[in-house]
N, C-alpha and C. Protein backbone atom coordinates (compact mmCIF):
# COMPACT_ATOMS: atom_id res chain seq x y z
N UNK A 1 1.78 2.23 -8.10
CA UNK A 1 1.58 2.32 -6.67
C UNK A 1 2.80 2.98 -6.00
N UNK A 2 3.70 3.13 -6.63
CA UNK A 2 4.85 3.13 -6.12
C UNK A 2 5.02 4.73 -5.79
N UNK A 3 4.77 5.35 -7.38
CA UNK A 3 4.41 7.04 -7.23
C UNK A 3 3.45 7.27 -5.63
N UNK A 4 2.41 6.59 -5.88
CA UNK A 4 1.40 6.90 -4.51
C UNK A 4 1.88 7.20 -3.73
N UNK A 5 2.41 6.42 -3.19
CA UNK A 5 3.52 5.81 -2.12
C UNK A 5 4.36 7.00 -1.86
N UNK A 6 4.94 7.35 -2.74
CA UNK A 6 5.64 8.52 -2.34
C UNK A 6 5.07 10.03 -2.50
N UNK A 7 3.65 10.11 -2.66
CA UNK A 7 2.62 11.34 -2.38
C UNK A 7 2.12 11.01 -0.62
N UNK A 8 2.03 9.68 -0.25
CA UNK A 8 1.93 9.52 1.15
C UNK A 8 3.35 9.76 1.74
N UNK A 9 4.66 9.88 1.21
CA UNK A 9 5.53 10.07 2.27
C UNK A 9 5.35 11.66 2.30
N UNK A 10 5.25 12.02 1.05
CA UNK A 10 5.23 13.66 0.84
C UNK A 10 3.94 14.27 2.01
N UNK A 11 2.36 13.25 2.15
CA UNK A 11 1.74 13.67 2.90
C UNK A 11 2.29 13.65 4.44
N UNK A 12 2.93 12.45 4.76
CA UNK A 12 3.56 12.37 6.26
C UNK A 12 4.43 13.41 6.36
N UNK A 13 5.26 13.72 5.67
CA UNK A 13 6.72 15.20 6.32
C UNK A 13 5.31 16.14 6.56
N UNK A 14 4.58 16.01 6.05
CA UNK A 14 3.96 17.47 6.49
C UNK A 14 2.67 17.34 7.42
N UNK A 15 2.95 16.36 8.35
CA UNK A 15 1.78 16.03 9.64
C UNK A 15 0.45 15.35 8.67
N UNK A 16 0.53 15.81 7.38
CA UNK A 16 -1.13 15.11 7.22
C UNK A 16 -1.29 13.27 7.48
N UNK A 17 -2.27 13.00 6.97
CA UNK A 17 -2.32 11.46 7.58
C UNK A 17 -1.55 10.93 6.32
N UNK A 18 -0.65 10.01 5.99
CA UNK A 18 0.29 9.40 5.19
C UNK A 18 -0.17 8.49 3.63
N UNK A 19 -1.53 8.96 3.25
CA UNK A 19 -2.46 8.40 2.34
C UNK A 19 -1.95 9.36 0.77
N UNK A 20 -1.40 8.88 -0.47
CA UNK A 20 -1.12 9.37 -1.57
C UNK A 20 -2.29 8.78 -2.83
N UNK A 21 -2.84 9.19 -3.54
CA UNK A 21 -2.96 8.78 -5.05
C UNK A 21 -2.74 9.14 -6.03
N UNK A 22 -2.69 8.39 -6.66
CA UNK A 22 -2.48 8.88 -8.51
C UNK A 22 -3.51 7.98 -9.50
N UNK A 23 -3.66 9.14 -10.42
CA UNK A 23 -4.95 8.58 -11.20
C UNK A 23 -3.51 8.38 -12.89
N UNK A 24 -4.17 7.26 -13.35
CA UNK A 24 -3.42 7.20 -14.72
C UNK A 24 -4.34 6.54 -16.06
N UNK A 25 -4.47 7.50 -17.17
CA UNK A 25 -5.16 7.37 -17.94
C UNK A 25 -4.51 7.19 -19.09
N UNK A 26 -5.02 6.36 -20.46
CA UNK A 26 -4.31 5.76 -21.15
C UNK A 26 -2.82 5.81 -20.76
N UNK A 27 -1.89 5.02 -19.91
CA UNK A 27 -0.61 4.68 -19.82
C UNK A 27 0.69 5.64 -18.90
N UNK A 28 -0.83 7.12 -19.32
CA UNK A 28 0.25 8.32 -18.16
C UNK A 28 -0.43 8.77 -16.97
N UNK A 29 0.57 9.31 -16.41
CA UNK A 29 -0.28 9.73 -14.96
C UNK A 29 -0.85 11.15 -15.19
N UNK A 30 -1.94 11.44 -14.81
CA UNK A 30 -2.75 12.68 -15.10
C UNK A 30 -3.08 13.32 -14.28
N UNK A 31 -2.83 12.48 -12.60
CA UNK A 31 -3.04 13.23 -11.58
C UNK A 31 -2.25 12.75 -10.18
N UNK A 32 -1.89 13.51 -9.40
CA UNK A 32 -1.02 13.17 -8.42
C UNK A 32 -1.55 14.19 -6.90
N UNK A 33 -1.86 13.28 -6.33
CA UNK A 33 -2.30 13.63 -4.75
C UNK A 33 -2.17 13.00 -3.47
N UNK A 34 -2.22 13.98 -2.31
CA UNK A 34 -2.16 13.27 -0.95
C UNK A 34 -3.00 14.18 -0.16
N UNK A 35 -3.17 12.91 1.06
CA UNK A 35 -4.33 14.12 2.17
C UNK A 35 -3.80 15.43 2.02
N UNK A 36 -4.40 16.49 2.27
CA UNK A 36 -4.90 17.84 2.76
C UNK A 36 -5.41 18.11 3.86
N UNK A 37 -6.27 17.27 4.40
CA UNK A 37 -6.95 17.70 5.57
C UNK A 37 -6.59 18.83 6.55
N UNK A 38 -5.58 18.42 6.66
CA UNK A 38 -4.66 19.66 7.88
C UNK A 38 -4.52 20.79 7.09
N UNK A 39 -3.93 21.02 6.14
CA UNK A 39 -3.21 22.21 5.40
C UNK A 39 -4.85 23.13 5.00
N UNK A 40 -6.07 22.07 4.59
CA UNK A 40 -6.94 22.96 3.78
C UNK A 40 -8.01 23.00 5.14
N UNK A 41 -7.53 22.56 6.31
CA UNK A 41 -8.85 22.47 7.56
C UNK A 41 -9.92 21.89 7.03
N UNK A 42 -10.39 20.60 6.02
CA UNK A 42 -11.11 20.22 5.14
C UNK A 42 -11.41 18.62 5.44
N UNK A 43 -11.83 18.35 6.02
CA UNK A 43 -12.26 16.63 6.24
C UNK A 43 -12.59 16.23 4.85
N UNK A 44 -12.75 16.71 3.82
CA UNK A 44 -13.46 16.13 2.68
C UNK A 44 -11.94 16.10 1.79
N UNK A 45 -10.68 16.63 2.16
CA UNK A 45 -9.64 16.90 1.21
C UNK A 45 -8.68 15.69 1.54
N UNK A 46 -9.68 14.46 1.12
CA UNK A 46 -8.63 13.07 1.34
C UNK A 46 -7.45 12.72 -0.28
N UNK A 47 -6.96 12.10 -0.21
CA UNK A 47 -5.71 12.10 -1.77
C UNK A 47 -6.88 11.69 -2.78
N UNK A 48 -7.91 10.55 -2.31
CA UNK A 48 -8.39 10.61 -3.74
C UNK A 48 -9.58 11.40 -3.90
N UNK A 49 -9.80 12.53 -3.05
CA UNK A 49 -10.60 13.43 -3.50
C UNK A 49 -9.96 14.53 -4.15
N UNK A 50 -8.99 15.02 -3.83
CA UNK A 50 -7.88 15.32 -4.44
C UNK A 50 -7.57 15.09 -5.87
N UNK A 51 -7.37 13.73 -6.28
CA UNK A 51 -7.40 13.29 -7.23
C UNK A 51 -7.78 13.11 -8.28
N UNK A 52 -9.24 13.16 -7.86
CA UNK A 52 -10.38 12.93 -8.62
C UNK A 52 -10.61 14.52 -9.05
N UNK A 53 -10.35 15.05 -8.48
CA UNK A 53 -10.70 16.82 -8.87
C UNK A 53 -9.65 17.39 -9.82
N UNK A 54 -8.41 16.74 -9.73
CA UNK A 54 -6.98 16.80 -10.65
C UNK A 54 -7.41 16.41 -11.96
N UNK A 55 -7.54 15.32 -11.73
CA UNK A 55 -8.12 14.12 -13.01
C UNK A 55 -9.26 14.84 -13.78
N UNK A 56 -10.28 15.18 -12.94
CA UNK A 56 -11.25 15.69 -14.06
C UNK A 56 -10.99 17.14 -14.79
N UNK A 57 -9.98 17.69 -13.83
CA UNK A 57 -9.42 19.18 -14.75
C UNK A 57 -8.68 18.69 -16.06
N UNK A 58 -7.63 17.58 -15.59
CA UNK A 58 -7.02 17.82 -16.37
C UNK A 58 -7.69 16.78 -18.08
N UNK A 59 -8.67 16.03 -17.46
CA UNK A 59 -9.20 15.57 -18.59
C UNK A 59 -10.23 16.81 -19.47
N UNK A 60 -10.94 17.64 -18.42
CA UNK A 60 -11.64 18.64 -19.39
C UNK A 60 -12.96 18.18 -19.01
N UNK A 61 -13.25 16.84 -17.80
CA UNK A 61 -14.78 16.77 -18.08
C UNK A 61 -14.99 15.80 -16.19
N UNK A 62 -15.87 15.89 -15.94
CA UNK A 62 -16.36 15.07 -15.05
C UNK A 62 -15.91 13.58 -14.78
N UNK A 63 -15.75 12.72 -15.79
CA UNK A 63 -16.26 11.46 -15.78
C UNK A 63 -15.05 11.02 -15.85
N UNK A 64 -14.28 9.89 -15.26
CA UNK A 64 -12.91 9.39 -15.14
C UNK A 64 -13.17 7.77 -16.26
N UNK A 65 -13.89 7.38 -16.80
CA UNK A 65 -13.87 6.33 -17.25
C UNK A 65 -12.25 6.26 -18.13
N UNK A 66 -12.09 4.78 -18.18
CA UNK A 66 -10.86 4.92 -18.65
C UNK A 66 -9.72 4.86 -18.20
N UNK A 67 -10.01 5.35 -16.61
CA UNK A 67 -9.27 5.48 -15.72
C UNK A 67 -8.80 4.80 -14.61
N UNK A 68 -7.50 4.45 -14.01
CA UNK A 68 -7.33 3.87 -13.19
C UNK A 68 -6.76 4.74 -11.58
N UNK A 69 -7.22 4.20 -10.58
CA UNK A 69 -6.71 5.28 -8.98
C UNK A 69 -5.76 4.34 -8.62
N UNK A 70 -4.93 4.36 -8.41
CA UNK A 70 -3.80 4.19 -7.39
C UNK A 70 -3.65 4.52 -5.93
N UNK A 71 -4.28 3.96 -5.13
CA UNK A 71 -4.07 4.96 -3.84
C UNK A 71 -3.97 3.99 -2.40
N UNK A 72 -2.76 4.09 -1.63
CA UNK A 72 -1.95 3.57 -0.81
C UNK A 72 -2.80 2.90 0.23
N UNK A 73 -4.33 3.42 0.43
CA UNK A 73 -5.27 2.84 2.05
C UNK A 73 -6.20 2.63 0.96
N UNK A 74 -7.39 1.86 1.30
CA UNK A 74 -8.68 1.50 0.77
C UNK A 74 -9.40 2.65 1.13
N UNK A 75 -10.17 3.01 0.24
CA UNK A 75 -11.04 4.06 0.51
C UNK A 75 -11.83 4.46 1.05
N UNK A 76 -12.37 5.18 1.97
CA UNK A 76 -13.32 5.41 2.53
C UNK A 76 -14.92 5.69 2.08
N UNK A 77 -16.12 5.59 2.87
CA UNK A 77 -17.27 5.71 2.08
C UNK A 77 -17.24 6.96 1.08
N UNK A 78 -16.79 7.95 1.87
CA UNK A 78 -17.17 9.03 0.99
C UNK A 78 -16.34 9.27 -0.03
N UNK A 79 -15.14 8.34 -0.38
CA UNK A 79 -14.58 8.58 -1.33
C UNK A 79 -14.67 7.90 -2.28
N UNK A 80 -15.22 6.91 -1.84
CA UNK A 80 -16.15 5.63 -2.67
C UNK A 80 -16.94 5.99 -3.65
N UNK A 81 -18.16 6.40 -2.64
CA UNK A 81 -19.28 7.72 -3.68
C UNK A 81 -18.43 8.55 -3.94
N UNK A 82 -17.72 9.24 -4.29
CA UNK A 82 -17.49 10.35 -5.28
C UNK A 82 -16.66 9.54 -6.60
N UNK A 83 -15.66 8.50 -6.26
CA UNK A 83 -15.20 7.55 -7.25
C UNK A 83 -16.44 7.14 -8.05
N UNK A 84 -17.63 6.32 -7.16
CA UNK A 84 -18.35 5.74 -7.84
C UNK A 84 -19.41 7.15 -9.13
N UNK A 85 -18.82 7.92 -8.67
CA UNK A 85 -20.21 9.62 -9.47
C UNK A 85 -18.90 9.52 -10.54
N UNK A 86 -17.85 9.18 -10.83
CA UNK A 86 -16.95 10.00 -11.11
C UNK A 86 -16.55 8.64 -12.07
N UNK A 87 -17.51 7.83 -12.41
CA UNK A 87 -17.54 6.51 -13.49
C UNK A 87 -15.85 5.76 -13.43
N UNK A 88 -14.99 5.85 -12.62
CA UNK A 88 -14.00 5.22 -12.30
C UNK A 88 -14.01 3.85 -13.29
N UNK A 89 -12.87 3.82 -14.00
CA UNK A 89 -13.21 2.13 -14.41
C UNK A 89 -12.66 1.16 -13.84
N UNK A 90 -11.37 1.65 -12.66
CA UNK A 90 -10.69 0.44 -12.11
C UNK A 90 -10.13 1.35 -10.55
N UNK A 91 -9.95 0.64 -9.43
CA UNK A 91 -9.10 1.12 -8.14
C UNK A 91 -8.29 0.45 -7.75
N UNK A 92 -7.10 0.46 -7.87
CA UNK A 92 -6.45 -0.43 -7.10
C UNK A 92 -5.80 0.60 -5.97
N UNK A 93 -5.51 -0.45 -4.18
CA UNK A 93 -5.38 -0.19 -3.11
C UNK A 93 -4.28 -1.19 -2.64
N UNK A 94 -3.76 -0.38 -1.87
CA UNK A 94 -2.54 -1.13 -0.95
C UNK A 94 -3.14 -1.90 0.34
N UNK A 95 -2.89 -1.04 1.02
CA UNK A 95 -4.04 -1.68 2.90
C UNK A 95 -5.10 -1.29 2.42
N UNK A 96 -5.52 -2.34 3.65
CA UNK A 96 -7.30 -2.83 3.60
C UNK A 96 -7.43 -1.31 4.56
N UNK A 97 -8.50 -0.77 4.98
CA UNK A 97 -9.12 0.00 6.22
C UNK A 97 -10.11 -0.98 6.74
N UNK A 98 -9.67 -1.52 7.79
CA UNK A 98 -10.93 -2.45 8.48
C UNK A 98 -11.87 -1.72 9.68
N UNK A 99 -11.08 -0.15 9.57
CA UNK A 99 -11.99 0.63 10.63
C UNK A 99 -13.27 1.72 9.65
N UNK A 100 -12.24 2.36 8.61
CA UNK A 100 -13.23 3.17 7.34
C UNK A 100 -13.61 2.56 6.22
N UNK A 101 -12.87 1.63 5.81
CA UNK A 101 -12.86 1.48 4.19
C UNK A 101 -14.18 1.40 4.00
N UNK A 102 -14.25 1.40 2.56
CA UNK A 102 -15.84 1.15 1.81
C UNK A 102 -16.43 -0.31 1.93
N UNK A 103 -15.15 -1.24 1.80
CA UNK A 103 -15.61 -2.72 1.41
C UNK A 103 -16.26 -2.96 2.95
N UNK A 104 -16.83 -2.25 3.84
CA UNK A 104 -16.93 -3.20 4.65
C UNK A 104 -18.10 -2.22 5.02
N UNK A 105 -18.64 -0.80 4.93
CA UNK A 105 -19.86 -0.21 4.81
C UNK A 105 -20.89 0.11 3.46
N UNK A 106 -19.87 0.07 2.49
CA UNK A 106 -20.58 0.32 1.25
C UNK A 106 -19.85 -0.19 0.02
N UNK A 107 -20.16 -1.29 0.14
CA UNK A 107 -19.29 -2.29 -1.09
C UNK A 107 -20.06 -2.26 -2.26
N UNK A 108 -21.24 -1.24 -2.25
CA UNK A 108 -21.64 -1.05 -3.68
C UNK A 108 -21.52 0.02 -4.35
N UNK A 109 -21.09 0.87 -3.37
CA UNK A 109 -20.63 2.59 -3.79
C UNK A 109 -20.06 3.31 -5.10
N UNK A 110 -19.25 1.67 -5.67
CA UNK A 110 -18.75 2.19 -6.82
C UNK A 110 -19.81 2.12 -8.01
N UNK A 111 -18.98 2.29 -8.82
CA UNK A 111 -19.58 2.54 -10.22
C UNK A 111 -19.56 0.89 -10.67
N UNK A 112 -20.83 0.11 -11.48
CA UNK A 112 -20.88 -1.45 -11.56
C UNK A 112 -19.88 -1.89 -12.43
N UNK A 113 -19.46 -0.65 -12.98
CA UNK A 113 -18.42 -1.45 -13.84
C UNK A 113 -16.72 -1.29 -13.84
N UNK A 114 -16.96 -1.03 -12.25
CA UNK A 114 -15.51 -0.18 -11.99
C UNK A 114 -14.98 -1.79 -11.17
N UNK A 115 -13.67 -2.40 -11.54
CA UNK A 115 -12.85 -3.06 -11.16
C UNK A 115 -11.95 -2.61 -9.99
N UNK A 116 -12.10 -3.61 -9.11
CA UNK A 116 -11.20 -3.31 -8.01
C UNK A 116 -10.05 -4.18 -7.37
N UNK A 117 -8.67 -4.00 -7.68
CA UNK A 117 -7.77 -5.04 -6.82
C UNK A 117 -7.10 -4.29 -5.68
N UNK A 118 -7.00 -5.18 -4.56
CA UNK A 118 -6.43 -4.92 -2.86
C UNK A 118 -4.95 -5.50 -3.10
N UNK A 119 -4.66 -4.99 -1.82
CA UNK A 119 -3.33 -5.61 -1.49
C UNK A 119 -2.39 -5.40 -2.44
N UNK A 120 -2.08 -4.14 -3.12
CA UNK A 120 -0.69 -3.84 -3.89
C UNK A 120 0.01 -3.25 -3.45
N UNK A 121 1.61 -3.64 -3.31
CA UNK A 121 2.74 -3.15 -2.32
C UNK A 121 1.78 -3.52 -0.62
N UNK A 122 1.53 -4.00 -0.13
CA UNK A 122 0.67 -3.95 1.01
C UNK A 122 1.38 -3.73 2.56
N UNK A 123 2.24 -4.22 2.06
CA UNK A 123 2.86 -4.17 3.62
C UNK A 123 3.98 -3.06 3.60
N UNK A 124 4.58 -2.27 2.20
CA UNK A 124 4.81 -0.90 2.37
C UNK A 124 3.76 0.25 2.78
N UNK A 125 1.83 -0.10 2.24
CA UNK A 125 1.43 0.98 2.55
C UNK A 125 0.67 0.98 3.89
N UNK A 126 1.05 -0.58 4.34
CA UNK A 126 0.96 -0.32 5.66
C UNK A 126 1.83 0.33 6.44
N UNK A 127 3.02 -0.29 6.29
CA UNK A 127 4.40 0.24 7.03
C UNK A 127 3.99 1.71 7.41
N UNK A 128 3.68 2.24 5.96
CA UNK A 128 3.75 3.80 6.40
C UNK A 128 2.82 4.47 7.08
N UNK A 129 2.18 3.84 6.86
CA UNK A 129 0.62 4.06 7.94
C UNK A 129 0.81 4.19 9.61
N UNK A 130 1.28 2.78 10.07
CA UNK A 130 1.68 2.17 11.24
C UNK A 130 2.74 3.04 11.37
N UNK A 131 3.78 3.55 11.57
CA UNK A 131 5.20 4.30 11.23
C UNK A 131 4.35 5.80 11.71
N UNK A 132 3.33 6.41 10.92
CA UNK A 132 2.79 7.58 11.02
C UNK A 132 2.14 7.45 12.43
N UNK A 133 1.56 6.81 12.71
CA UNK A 133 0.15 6.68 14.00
C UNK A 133 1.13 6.08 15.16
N UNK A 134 2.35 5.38 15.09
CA UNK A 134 3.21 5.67 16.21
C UNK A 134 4.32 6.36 16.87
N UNK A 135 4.15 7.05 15.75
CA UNK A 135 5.11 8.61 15.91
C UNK A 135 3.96 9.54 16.55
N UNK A 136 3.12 9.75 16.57
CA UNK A 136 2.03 10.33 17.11
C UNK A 136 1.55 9.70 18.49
N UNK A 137 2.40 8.76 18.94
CA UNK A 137 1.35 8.23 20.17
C UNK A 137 2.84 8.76 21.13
């Protein structure tokens, strides 16, 4: 989480919204991302879409099983469904999203056999969140 963490500070210096992931498969990291949105004008270029597109290059195939996401905010629906297409076997998340996240529009989105734990580092990937959205006000 910690890497994440610092793909969201890397996303904040550069105005995007302060959200990092990393995907890690047997023991190494295989993929490393943060929003885009701004840089690619792309609503769909969130870190773990990002991620997930890293991950499957660098595995050679579609399907992430095996795999674990790392990524600093809870995910949103649409990143949910593409995790859940993308056979994920585990997510772990820092902050909850109680305005987007999945767990609270589509808590079945994932894949049935994909494991999920909240609240890791939590109140760093809030910090940075909160920190981002009041520098902006």
């Amino acid at each position: 989480m910690r890497m994440a963490l610092a793909e969201a500070e890397q996303a904040g210096r550069s105005g995007e919204v302060p959200i990092g992931a990393v995907v890690v498969c047997q023991g190494r990291i295989i993929a490393r991302a943060h929003n885009l949105t701004e840089a690619l004008h792309d609503v769909t270029a969130h870190a773990e879409m990002q991620a997930i597109t890293a991950a499957a290059n660098q595995l050679g195939g579609k399907y992430l099983q095996d795999c674990t996401l790392y990524v600093t905010v809870e995910p949103c629906v649409m990143c949910a469904g593409a995790l859940g297409w993308s056979q994920i076997s585990r997510i772990v998340y820092g902050a909850p999203d109680e305005k987007r996240g999945f767990t609270r529009f589509a808590p079945d989105a994932l894949h049935p056999r994909c494991t999920v734990t909240a609240g890791v580092l939590i109140d760093e990937c809030r910090d940075i969140m909160q920190q981002f959205f009041r520098s902006k006000r």
